[in-house]
C-alpha atoms as a PDB file:
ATOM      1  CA  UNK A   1     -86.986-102.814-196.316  1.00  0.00           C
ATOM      2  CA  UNK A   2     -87.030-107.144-196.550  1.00  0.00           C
ATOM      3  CA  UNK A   3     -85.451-108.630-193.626  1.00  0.00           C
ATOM      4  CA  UNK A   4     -85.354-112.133-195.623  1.00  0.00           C
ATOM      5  CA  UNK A   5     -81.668-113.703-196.244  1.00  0.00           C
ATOM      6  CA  UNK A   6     -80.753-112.487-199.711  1.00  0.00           C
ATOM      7  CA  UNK A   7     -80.718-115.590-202.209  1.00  0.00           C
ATOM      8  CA  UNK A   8     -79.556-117.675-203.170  1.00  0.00           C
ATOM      9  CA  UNK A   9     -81.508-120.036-200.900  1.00  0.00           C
ATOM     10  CA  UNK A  10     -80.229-123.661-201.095  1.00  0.00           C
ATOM     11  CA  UNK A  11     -83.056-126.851-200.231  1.00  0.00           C
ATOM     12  CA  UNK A  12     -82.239-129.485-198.427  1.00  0.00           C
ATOM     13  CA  UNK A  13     -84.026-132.780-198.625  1.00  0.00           C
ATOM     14  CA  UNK A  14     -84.476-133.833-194.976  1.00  0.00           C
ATOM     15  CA  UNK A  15     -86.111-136.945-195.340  1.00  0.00           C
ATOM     16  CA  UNK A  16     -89.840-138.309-195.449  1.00  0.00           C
ATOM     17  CA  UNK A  17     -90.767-136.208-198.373  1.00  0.00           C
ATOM     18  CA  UNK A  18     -89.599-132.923-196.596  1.00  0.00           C
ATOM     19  CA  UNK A  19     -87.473-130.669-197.465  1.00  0.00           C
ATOM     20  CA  UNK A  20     -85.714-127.486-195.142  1.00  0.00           C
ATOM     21  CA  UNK A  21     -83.897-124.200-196.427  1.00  0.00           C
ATOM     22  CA  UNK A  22     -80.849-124.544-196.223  1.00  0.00           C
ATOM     23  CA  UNK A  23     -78.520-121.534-193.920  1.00  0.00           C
ATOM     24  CA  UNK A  24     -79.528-119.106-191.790  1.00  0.00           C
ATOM     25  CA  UNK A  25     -83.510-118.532-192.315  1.00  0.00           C
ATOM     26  CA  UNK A  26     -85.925-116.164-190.722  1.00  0.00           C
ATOM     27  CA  UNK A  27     -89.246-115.580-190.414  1.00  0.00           C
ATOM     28  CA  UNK A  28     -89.463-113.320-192.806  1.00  0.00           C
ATOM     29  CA  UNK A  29     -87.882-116.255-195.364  1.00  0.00           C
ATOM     30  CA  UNK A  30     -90.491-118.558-194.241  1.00  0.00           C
ATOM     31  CA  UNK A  31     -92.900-116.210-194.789  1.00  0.00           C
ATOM     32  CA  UNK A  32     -91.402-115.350-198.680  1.00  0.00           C
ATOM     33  CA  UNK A  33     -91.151-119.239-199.320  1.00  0.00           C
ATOM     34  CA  UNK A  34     -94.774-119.224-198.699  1.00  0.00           C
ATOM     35  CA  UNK A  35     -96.036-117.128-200.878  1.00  0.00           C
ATOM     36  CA  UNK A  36     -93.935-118.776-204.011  1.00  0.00           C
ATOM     37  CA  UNK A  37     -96.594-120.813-205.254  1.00  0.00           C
ATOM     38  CA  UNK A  38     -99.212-117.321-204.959  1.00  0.00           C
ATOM     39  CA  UNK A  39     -95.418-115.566-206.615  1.00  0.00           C
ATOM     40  CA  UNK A  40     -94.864-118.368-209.261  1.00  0.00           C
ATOM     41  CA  UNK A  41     -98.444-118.129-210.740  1.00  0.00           C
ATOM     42  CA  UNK A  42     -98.363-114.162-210.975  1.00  0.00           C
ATOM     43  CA  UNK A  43     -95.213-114.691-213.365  1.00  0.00           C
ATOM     44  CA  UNK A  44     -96.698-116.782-215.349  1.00  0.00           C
ATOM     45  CA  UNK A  45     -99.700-115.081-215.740  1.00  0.00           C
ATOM     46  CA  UNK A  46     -97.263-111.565-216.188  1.00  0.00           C
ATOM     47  CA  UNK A  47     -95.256-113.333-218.864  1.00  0.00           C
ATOM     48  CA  UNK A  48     -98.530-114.670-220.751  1.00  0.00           C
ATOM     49  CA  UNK A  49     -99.743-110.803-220.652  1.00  0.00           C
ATOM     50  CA  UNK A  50     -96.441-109.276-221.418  1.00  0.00           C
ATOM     51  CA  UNK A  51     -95.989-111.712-224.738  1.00  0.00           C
ATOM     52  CA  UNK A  52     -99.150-109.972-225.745  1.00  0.00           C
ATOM     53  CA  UNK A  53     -97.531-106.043-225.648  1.00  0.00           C
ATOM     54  CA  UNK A  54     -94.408-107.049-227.051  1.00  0.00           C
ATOM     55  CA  UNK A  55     -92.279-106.631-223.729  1.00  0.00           C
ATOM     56  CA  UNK A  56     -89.886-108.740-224.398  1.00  0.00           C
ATOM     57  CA  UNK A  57     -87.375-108.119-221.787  1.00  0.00           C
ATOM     58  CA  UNK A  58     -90.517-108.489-219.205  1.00  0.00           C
ATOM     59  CA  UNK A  59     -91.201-112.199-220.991  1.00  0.00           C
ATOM     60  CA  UNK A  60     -87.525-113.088-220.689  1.00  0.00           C
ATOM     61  CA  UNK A  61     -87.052-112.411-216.940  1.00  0.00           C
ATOM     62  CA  UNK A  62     -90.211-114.057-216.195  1.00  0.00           C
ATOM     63  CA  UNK A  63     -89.156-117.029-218.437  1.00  0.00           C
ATOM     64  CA  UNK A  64     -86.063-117.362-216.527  1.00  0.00           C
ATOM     65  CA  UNK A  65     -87.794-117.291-213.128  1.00  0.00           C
ATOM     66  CA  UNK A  66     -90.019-119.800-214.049  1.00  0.00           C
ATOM     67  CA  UNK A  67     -87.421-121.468-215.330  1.00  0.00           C
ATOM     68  CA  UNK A  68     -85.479-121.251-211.714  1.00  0.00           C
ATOM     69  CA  UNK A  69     -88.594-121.875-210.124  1.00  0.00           C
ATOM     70  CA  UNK A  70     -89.757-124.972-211.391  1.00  0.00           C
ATOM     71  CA  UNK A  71     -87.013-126.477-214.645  1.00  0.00           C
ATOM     72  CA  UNK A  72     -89.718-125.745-216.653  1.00  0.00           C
ATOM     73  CA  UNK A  73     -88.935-124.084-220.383  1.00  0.00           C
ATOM     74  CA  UNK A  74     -91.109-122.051-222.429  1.00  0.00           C
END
């Protein structure tokens, strides 16, 4: 079982090109935010794969994490 606070997570800009989470954070949300970059680049690399076996549902959700992820559209 995750003991991170269940999204949605809100950033903050706190000044000097930082930026915070938003709301009551623990560890185990630091330690989630973390790994998004590792998290981000599996998706993408899921969604390039799952084009290639027709999963199309698998491609969508990916898409839209991405999408959530970073404004980027595919």
């Amino acid at each position: 079982m995750s003991n991170h606070t269940p999204g949605p997570w809100n950033a903050v800009y706190v000044g000097c090109g930082d930026w915070d989470l938003k709301g009551p954070v623990t560890q185990e949300d630091w330690t989630l935010a973390a790994a998004a970059p590792d998290l981000l680049e599996a998706v993408r690399k899921l969604r390039a794969m799952c084009a290639d076996f027709g999963a199309h549902t698998a491609c969508e959700v990916a898409s839209a994490a991405i999408f959530k992820a970073t404004g980027e559209q595919t």
